[in-house]
Protein backbone atom coordinates (compact mmCIF):
# COMPACT_ATOMS: atom_id res chain seq x y z
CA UNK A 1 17.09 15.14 -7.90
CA UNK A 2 16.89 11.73 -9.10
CA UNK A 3 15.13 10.19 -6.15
CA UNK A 4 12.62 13.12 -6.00
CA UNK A 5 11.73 12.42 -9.52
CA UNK A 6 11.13 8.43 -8.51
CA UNK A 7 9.05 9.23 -5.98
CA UNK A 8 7.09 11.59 -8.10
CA UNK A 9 6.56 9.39 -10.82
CA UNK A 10 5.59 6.48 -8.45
CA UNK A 11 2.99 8.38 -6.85
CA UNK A 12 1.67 9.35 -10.05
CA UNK A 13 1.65 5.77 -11.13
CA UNK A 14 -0.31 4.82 -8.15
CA UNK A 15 -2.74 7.64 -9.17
CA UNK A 16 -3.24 6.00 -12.56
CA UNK A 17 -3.51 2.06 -11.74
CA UNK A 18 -4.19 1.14 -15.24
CA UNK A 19 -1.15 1.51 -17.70
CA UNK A 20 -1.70 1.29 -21.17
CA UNK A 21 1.38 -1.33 -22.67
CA UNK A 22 1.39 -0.62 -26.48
CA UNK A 23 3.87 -3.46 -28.46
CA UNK A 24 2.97 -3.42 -32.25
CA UNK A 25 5.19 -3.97 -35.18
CA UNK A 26 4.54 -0.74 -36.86
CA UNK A 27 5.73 2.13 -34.83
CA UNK A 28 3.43 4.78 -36.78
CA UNK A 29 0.60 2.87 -35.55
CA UNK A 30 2.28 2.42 -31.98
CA UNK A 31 2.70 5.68 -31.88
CA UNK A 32 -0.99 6.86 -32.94
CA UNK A 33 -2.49 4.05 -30.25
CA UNK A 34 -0.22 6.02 -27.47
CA UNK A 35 -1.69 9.23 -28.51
CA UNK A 36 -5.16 8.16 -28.73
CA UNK A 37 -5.05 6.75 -25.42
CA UNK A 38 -3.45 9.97 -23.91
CA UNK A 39 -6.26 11.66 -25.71
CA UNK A 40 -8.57 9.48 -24.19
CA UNK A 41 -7.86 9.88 -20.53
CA UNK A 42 -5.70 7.75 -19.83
CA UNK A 43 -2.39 9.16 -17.52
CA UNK A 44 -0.01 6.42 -18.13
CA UNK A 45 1.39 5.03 -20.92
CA UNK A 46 4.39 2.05 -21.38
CA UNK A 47 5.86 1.41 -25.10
CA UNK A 48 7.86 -1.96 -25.23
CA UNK A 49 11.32 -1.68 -26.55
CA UNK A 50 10.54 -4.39 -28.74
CA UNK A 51 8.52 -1.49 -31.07
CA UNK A 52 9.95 -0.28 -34.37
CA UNK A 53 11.72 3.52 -32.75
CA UNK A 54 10.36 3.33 -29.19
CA UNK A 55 12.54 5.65 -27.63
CA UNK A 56 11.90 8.08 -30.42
CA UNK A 57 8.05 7.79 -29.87
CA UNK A 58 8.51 8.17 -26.19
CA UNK A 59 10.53 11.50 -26.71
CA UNK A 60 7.90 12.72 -28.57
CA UNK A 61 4.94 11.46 -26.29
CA UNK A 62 7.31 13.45 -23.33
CA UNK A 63 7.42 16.76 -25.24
CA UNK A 64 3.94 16.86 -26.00
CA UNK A 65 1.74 15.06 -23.22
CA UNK A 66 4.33 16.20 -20.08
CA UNK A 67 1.74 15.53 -17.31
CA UNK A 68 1.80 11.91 -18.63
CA UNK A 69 3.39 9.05 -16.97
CA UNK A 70 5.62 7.35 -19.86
CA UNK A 71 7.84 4.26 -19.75
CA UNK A 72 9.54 1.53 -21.61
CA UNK A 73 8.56 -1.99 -21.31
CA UNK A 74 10.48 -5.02 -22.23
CA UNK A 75 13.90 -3.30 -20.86
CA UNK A 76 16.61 -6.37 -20.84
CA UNK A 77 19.63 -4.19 -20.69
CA UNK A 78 21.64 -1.37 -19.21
CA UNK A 79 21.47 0.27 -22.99
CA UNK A 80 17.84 0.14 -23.05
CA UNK A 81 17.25 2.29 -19.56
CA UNK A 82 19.95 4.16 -20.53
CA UNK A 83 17.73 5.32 -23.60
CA UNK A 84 14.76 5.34 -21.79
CA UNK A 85 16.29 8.08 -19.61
CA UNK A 86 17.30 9.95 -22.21
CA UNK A 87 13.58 10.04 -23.67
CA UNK A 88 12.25 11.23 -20.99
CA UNK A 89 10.95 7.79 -19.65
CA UNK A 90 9.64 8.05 -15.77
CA UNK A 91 9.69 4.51 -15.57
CA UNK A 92 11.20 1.03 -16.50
CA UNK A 93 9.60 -2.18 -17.41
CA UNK A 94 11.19 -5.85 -17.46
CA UNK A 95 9.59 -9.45 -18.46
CA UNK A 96 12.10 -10.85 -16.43
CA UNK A 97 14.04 -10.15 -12.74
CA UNK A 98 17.95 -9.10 -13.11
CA UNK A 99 18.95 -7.37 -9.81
CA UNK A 100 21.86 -5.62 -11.84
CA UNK A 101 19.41 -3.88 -14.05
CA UNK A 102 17.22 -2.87 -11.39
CA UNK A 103 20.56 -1.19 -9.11
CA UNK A 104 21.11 0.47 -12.91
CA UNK A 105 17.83 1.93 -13.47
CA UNK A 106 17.38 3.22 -9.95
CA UNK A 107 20.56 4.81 -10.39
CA UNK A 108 19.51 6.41 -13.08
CA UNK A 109 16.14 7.83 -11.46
CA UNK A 110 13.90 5.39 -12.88
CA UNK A 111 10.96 3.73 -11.46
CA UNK A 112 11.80 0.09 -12.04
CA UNK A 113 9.24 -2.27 -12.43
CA UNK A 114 11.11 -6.31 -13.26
CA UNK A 115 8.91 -9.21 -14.54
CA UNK A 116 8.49 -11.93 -11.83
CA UNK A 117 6.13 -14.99 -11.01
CA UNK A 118 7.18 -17.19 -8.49
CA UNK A 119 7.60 -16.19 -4.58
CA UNK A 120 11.57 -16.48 -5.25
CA UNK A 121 11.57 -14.24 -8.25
CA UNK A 122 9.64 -11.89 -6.39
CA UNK A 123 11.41 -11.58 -2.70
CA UNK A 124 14.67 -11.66 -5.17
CA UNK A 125 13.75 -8.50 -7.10
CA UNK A 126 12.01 -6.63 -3.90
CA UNK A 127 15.59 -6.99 -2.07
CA UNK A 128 17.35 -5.94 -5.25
CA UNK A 129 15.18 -2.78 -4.84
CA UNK A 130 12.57 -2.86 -7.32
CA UNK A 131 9.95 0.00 -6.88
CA UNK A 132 6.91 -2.69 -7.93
CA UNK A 133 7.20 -6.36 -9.36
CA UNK A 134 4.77 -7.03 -11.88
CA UNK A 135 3.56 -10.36 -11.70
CA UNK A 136 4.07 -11.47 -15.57
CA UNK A 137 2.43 -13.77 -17.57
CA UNK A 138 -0.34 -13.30 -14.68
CA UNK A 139 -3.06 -15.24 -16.54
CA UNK A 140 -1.32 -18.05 -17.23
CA UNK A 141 -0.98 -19.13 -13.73
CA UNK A 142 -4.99 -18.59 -12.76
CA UNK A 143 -4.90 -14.81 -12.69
CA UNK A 144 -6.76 -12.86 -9.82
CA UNK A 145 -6.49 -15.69 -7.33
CA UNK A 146 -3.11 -16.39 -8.01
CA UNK A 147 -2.42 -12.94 -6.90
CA UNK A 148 -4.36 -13.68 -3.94
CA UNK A 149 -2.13 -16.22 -2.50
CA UNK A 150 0.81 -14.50 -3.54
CA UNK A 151 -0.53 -11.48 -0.79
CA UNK A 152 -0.50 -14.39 1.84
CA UNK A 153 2.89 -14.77 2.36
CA UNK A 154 4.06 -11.54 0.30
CA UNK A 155 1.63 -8.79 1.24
CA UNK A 156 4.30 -6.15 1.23
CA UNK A 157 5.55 -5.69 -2.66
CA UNK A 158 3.20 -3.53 -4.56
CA UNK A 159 2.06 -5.64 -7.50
CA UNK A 160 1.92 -5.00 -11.30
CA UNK A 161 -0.07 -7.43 -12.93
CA UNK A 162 0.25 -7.83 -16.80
CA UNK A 163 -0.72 -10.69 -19.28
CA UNK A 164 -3.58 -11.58 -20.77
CA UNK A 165 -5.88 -9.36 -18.10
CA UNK A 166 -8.90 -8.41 -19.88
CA UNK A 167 -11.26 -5.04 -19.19
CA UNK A 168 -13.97 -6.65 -17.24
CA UNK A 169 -11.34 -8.46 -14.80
CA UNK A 170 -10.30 -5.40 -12.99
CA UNK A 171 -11.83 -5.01 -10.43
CA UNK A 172 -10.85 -8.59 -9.76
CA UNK A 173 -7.61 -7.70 -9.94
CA UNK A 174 -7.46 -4.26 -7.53
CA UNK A 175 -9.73 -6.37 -5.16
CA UNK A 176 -7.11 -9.14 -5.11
CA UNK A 177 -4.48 -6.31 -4.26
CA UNK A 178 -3.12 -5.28 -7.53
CA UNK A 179 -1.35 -1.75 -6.88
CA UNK A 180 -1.24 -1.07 -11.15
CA UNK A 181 -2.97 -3.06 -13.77
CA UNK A 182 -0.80 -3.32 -17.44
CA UNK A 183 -3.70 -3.54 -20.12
CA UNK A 184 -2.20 -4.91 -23.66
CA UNK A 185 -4.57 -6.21 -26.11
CA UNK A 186 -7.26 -5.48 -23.71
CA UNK A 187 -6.89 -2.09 -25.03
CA UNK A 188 -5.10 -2.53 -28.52
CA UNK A 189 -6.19 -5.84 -29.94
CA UNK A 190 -8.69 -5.93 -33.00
CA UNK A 191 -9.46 -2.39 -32.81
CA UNK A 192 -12.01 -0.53 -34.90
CA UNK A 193 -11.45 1.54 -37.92
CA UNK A 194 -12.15 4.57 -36.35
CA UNK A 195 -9.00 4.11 -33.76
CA UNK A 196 -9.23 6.85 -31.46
CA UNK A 197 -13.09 6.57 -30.59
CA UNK A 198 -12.95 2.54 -30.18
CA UNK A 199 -9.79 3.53 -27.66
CA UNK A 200 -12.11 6.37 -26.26
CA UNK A 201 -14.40 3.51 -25.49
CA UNK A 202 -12.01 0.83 -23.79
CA UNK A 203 -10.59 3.48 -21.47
CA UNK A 204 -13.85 4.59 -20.58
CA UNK A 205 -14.74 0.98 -19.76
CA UNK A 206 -11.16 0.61 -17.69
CA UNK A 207 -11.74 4.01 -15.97
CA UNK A 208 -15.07 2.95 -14.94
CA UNK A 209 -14.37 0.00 -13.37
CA UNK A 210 -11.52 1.82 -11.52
CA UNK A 211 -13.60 3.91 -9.96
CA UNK A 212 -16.39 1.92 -9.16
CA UNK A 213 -13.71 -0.46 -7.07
CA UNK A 214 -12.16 2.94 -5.33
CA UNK A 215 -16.17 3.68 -4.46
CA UNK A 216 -17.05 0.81 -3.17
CA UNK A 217 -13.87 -0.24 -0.93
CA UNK A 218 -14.54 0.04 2.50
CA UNK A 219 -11.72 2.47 3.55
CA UNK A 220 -13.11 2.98 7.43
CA UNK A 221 -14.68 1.14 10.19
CA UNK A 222 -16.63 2.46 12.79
CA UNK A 223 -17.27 -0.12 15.59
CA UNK A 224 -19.27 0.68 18.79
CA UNK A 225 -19.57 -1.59 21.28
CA UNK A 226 -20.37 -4.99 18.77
CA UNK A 227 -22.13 -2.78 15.93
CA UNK A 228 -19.89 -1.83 12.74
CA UNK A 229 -20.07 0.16 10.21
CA UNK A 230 -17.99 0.00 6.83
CA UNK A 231 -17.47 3.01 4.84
CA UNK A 232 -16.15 3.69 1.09
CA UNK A 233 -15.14 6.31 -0.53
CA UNK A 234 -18.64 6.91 -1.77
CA UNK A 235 -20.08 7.42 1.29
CA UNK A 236 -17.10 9.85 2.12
CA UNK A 237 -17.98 11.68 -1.18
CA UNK A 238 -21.75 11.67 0.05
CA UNK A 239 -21.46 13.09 3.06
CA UNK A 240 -23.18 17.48 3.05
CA UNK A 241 -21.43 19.65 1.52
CA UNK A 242 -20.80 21.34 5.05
CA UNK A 243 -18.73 18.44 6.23
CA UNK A 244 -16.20 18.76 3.33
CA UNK A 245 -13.57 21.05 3.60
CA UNK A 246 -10.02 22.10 1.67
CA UNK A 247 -7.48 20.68 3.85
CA UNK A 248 -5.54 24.07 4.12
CA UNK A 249 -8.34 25.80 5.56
CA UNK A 250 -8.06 24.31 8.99
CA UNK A 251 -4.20 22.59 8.66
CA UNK A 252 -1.49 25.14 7.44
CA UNK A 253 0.74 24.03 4.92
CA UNK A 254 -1.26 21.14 3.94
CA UNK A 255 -3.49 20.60 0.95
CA UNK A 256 -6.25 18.59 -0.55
CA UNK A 257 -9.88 17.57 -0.17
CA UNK A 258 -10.97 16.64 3.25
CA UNK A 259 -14.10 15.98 5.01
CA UNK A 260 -14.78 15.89 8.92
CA UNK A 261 -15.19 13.22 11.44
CA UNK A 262 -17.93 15.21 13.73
CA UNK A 263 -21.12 13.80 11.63
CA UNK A 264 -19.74 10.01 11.52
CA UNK A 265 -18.86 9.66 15.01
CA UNK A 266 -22.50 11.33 16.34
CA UNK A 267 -24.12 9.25 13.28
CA UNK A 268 -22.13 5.79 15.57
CA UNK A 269 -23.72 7.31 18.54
CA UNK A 270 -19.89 8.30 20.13
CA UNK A 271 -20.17 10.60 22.31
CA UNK A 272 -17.96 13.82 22.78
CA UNK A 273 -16.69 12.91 26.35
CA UNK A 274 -15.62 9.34 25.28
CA UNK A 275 -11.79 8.36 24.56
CA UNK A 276 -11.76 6.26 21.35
CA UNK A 277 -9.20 4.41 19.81
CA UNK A 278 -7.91 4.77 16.15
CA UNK A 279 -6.17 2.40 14.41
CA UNK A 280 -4.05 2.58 11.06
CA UNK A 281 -3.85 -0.17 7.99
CA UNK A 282 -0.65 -1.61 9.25
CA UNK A 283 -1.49 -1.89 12.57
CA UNK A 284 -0.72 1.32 14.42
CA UNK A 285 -3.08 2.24 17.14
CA UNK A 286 -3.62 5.37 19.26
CA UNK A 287 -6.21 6.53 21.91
CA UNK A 288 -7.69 9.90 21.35
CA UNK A 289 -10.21 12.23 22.95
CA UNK A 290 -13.35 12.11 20.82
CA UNK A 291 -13.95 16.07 21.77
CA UNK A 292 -10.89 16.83 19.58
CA UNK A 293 -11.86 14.25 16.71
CA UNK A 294 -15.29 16.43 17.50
CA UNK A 295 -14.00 19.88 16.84
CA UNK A 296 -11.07 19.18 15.02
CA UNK A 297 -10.93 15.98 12.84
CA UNK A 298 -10.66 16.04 8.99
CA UNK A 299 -10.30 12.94 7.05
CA UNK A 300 -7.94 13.64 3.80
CA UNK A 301 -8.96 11.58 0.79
CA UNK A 302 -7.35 12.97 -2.17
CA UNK A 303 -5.19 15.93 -3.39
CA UNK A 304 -5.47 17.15 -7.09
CA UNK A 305 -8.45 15.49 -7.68
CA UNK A 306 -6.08 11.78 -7.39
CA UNK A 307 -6.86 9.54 -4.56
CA UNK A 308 -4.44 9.73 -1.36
CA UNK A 309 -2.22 6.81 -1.94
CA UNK A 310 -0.71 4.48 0.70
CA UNK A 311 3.03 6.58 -0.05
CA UNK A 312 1.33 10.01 0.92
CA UNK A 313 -0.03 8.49 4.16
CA UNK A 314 -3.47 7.11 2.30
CA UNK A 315 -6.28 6.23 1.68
CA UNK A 316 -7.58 8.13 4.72
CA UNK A 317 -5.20 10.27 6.58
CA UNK A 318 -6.25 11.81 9.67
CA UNK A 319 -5.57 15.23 10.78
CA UNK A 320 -6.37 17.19 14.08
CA UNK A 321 -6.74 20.95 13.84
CA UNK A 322 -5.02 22.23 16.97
CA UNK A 323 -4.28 19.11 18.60
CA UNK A 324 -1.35 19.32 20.25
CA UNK A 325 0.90 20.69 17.30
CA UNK A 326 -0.83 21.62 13.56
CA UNK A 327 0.48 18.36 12.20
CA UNK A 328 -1.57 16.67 14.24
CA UNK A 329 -2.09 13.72 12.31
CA UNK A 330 -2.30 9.78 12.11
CA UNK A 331 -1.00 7.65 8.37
CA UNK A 332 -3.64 5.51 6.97
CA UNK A 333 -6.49 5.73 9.37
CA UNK A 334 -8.75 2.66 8.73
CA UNK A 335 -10.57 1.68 12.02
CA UNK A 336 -12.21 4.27 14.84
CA UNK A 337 -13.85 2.38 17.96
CA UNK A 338 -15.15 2.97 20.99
CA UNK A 339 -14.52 1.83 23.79
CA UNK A 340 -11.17 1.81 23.31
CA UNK A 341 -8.70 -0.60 23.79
């Protein structure tokens, strides 16, 4: 049951990307910033241990908000998960990399998230098992870019990045690869009298710029012969009505929103007797019969209204309707081109 619940609460993290990190002094004020940004949209929410009665605040939060993703930040011992899991905490959040703790909160079904900065720090805490590493104080050592040429030689840890990053950086941040984005004072500092609409406002502004990054990605290519074409999940969204389709409708035992291929590959000029070739984000590639991409391809982009992460075979999965079983399908479908090979 444990593990179930990690993976669960790691694919709802994924769904949220920004995570609201409240540290304050007063914990009746801690506690009213949680639930005004809960109220405000936001799905995930971290309260640092260092808070006057965090773990009481958390239970609370878990009772009443139980679609919400909770955690405790600034965990530095085995006590401190071991009271986050009893408050109903999904996940676990460290300044610092101890592979003991991580072993411990794993064990204990937590998502564990340890602080690290330098490539050590970080290969050390991946191979202790840590579910992300969040790349901590990330400003401090040039921010966005800094992640950049971390994903060089480390493009395989899904990165939080916390510390100092401000609203209008995020996009910055998701374009430089961040997987979740931990908003402090962007969010909390200097805020109005009126709390809960000034916090209505910043995670607006942090929702926003979310979704204009998950828009405007390019999620698909479409090359034919030397032409390409780059599509986003705008485009997908923009596509007639008659080309979107629930997934179960045509795949059994799936679900989620789909669209299908048949209008993108005659829009590329592919023709229904050609042989294309797909090819998946990490590298995967498979030859395929453009009649059954014709009559049978769906593209699924998102389940429960949250985009299809990279866990759940995302951002584009591909399925066949009867291909040669009904779970005809190919993981995180990001190129289509013809000819093949």
């Amino acid at each position: 049951m444990t593990e179930a619940r990690r993976v669960e609460t790691q694919q709802a993290l994924r769904a949220a990307v920004v995570v609201g990190v409240i540290r304050d002094g007063d914990g009746a004020r801690a506690e009213r910033i949680a639930r005004g940004l809960l109220e405000a949209g936001l799905q995930a929410v971290e309260i640092t241990a260092t808070t006057p009665d965090a773990f009481e605040i958390l239970a609370r939060l878990a009772t009443d908000y139980p679609q919400a993703v909770l955690g405790i930040g600034t965990a530095r011992t085995v006590a401190h998960l071991e009271a986050a899991e009893a408050a109903k905490a999904g996940f676990v959040v460290s300044p610092h990399t101890d592979p003991h703790l991580i072993r411990a909160g794993r064990s204990l079904g937590l998502v564990v998230i340890p602080g690290a900065l330098t490539p050590t720090e970080i290969v050390t805490a991946t191979e202790a098992g840590a579910d992300l590493v969040k790349v901590f104080p990330v400003a401090a050592v040039g921010g966005a870019a800094y992640l950049r040429y971390l994903r060089g030689p480390l493009p395989d840890p899904d990165y939080w990045v916390s510390g100092q990053v401000a609203l209008a950086e995020i996009g910055d941040y998701l374009a430089a690869g961040a997987t979740l984005i931990g908003l402090t004072s962007a969010l909390t500092a200097d805020l109005d009298q009126d709390l809960e609409a000034d916090l209505r406002r910043r995670v607006d502004t942090a929702t926003r710029a979310v979704d204009d990054h998950r828009e405007g990605a390019a999620l698909l290519t479409i090359a034919v012969h030397d032409r390409t074409v780059e599509l986003g999940m705008k485009a997908l969204r923009h596509l007639p009505d008659a080309e979107h389709t629930r997934l179960d409708a045509l795949v059994p035992g799936r679900h989620g929103h789909a669209v299908r291929l048949r209008v993108l590959l005659k829009s590329a000029g592919i023709p229904a007797d050609a042989t294309v070739q797909l090819t998946s984000h990490d590298g995967f590639a498979r030859a395929v019969p453009a009649q059954a991409l014709y009559e049978g391809g769906v593209l699924h982009y998102a389940t429960d209204g949250h985009p299809l992460g990279r866990d759940q075979g995302g951002p584009l999965r591909l399925y066949i309707a009867q291909g040669t079983d009904q779970c005809d399908n190919m993981k995180g479908l990001s190129r289509i081109s013809w000819p093949s090979g």
